[in-house]
Protein backbone atom coordinates (compact mmCIF):
# COMPACT_ATOMS: atom_id res chain seq x y z
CA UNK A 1 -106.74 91.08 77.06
CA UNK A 2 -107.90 94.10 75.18
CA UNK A 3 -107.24 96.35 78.66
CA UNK A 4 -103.96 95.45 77.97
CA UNK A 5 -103.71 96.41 74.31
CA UNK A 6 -101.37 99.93 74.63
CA UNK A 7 -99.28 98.18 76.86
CA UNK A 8 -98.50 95.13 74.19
CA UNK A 9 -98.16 97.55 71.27
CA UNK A 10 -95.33 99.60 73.40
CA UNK A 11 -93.48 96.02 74.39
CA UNK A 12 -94.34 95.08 70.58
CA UNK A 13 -92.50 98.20 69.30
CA UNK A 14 -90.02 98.29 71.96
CA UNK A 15 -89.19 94.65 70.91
CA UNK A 16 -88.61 95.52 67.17
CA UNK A 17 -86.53 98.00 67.66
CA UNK A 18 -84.44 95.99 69.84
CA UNK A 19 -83.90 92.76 67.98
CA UNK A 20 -83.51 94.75 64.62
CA UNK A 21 -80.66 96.12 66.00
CA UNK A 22 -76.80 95.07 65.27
CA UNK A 23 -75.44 92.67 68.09
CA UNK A 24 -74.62 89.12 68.88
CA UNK A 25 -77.53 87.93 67.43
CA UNK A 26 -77.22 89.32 64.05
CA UNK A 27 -74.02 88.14 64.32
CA UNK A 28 -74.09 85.01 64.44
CA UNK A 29 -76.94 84.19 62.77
CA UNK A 30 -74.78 85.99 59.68
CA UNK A 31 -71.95 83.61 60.45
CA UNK A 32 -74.33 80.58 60.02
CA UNK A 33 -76.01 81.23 57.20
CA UNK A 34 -72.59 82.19 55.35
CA UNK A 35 -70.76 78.99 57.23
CA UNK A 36 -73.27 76.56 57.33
CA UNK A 37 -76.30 77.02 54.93
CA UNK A 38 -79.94 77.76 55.29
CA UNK A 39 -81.17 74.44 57.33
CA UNK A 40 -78.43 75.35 60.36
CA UNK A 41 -79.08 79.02 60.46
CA UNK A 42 -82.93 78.55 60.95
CA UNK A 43 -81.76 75.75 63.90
CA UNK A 44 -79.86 78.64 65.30
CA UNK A 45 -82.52 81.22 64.71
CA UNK A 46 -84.65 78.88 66.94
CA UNK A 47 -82.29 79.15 69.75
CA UNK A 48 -81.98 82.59 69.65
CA UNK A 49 -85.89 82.86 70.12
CA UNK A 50 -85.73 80.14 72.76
CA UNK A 51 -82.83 82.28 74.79
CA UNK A 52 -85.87 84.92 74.86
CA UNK A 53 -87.62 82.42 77.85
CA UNK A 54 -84.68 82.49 80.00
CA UNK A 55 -84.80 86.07 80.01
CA UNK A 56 -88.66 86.40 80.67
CA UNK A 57 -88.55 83.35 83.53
CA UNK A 58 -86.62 85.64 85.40
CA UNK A 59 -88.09 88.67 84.98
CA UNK A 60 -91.05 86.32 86.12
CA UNK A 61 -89.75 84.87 88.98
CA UNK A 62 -88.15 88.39 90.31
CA UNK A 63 -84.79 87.75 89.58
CA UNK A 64 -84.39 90.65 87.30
CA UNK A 65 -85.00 92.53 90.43
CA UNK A 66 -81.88 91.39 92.15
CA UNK A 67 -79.94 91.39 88.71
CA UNK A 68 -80.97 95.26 88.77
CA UNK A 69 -80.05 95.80 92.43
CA UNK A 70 -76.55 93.80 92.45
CA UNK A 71 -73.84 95.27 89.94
CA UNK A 72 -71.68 92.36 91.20
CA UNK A 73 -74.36 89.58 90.36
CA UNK A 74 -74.58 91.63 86.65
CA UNK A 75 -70.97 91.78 86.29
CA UNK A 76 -70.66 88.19 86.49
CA UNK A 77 -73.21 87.69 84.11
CA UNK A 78 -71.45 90.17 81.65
CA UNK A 79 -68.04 88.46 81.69
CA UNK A 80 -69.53 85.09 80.97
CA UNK A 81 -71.47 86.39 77.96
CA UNK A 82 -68.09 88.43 76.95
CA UNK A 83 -65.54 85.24 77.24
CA UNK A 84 -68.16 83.20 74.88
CA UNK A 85 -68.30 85.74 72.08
CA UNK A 86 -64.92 86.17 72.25
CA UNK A 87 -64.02 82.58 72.29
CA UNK A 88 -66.08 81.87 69.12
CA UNK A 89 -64.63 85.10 67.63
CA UNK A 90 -60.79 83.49 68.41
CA UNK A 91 -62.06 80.43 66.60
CA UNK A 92 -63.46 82.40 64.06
CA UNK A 93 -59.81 84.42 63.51
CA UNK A 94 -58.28 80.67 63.55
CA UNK A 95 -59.73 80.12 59.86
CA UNK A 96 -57.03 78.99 57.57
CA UNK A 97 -57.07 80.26 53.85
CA UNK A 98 -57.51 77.06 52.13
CA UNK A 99 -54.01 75.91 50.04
CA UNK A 100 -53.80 76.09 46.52
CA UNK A 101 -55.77 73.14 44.49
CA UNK A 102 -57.61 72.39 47.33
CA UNK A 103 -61.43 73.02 48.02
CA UNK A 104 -62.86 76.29 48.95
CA UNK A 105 -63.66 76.96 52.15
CA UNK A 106 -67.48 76.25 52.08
CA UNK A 107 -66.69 73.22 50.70
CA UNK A 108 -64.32 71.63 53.39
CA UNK A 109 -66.16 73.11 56.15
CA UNK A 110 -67.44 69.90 58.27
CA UNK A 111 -71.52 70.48 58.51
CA UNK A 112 -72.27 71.18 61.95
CA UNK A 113 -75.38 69.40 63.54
CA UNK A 114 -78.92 71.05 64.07
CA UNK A 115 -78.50 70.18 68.18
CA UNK A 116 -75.10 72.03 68.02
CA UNK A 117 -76.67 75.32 66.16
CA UNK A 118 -79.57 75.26 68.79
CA UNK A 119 -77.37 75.40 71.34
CA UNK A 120 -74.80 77.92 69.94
CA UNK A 121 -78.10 80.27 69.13
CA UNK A 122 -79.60 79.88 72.69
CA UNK A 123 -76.19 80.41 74.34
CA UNK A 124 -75.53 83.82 72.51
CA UNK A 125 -79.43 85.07 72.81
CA UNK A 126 -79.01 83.74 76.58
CA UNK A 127 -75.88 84.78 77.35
CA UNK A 128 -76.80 88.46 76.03
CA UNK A 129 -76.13 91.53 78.43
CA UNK A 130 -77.66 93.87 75.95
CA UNK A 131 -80.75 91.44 75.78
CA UNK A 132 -80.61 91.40 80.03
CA UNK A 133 -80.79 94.94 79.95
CA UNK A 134 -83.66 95.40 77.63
CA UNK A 135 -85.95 92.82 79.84
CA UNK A 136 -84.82 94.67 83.05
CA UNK A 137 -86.18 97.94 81.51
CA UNK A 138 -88.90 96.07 80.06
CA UNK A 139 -90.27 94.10 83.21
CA UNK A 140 -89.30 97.05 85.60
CA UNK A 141 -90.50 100.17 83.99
CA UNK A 142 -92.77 99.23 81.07
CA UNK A 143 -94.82 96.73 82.56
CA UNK A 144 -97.16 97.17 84.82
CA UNK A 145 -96.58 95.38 88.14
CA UNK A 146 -100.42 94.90 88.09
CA UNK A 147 -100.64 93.36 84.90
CA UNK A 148 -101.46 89.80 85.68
CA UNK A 149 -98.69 86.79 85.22
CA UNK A 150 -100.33 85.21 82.43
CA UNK A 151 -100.34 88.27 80.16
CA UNK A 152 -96.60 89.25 81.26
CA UNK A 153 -96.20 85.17 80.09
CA UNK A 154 -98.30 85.92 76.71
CA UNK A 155 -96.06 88.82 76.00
CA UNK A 156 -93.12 86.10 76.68
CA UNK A 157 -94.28 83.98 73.78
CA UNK A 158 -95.13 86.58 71.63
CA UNK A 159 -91.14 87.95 71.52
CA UNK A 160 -89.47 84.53 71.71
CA UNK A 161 -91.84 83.76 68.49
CA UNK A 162 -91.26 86.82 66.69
CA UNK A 163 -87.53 87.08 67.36
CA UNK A 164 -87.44 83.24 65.80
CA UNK A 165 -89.89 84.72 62.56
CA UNK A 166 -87.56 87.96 62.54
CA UNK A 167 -84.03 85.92 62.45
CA UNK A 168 -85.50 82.96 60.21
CA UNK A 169 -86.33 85.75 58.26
CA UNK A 170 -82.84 86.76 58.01
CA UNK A 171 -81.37 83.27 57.69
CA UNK A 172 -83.67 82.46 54.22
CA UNK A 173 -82.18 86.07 52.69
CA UNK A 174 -78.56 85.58 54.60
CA UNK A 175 -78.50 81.95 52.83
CA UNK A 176 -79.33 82.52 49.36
CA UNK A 177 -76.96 81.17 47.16
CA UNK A 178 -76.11 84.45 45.99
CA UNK A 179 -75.34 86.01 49.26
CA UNK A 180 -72.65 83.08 50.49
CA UNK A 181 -70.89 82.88 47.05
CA UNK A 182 -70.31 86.48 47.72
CA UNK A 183 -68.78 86.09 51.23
CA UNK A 184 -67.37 83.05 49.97
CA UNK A 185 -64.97 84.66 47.32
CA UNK A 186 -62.81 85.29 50.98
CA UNK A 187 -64.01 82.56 52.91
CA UNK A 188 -60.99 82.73 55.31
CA UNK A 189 -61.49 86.66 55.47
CA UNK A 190 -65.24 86.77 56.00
CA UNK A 191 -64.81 84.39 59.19
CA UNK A 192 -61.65 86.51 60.01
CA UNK A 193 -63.98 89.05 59.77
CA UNK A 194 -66.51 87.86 61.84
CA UNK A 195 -64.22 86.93 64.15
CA UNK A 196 -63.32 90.91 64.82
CA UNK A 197 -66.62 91.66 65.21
CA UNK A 198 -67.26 88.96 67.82
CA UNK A 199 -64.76 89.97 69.52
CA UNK A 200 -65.55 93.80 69.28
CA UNK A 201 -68.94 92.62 70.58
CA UNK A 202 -67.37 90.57 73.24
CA UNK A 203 -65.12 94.25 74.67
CA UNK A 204 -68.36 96.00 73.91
CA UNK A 205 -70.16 93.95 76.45
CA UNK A 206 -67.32 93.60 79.00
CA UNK A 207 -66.81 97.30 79.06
């Protein structure tokens, strides 16, 4: 494994850079632990660094070969991902500013279940053109085609895992009680807001 040491630390570095930066992710993650509290964020943290093994199975299995080689194939791909951002941004825009004497919005909102924040986490990590094209560079040009399968599998596990530490990371600060009574003094305009920049993401992607 040691021979192979440069090549992780590039991939390692490469991978920071990449899941520190602004997108869908960060996104919704935000949305979560605002929304729904610390316990559903970290659920949806988890899915985001479970979408990470669709993306290396295949790059392992040669598919991101063909993805690479067939714009139409990609396109696809990139309207799916588009139409599911900006569906949860729509629903996001829907919020309604809670009527006078009632609740605020944290309060009414209806907890959502662990199994739901999984999925919405993997789907948006999955579902991720800018995450496709990182892998493609990744497994086409920064990996060595010699390197054998079990190390391009080890360096797999190592980004799912530290894109889950990196975004639970985020969730436990994004949750603090602090931070959500914050967005919470415009519940109904933070979601607006996050709907905007769903759907920002969502033209972003498309485009």
């Amino acid at each position: 494994m040691l021979e192979y040491l440069d090549e992780f630390i590039i991939i390692a570095l490469a991978h920071f850079f990449a899941v520190a930066s602004p997108g869908p992710d960060f996104a919704i993650v935000l949305k979560q632990s605002v929304q729904q509290g610390r316990k559903n964020a970290l659920f949806t943290s988890a899915g985001v660094g479970l979408g990470i093994f669709v993306h290396v199975s295949y790059c392992l299995l040669g598919v991101a070969l063909v993805l690479s080689q067939s714009p139409e194939l990609f396109n696809v791909f990139k309207y799916l991902a588009g139409a599911y951002l900006a569906y949860m941004g729509i629903q996001a825009l829907r919020s309604a500013k809670p009527a006078q004497g009632q609740k605020d919005a944290h309060e009414q909102r209806v907890s959502e279940s662990n199994w739901k924040a999984l999925q919405r986490g993997f789907l948006v990590n999955a579902l991720n053109p800018k995450a496709t094209l990182f892998f493609l560079s990744l497994f086409t040009l920064m990996i060595d085609p010699e390197t054998p399968q079990q190390v391009q599998i080890f360096y797999g596990v190592y980004m799912a895992l530290a894109t889950w530490i990196w975004f639970s990371i985020l969730s436990v600060i994004l949750s603090r009680t602090s931070v959500r009574h914050f967005f919470h003094r415009a519940g109904h305009w933070f979601d607006r807001g996050i709907g905007v920049i769903l759907i920002l993401l969502a033209l972003r992607v498309v485009v």
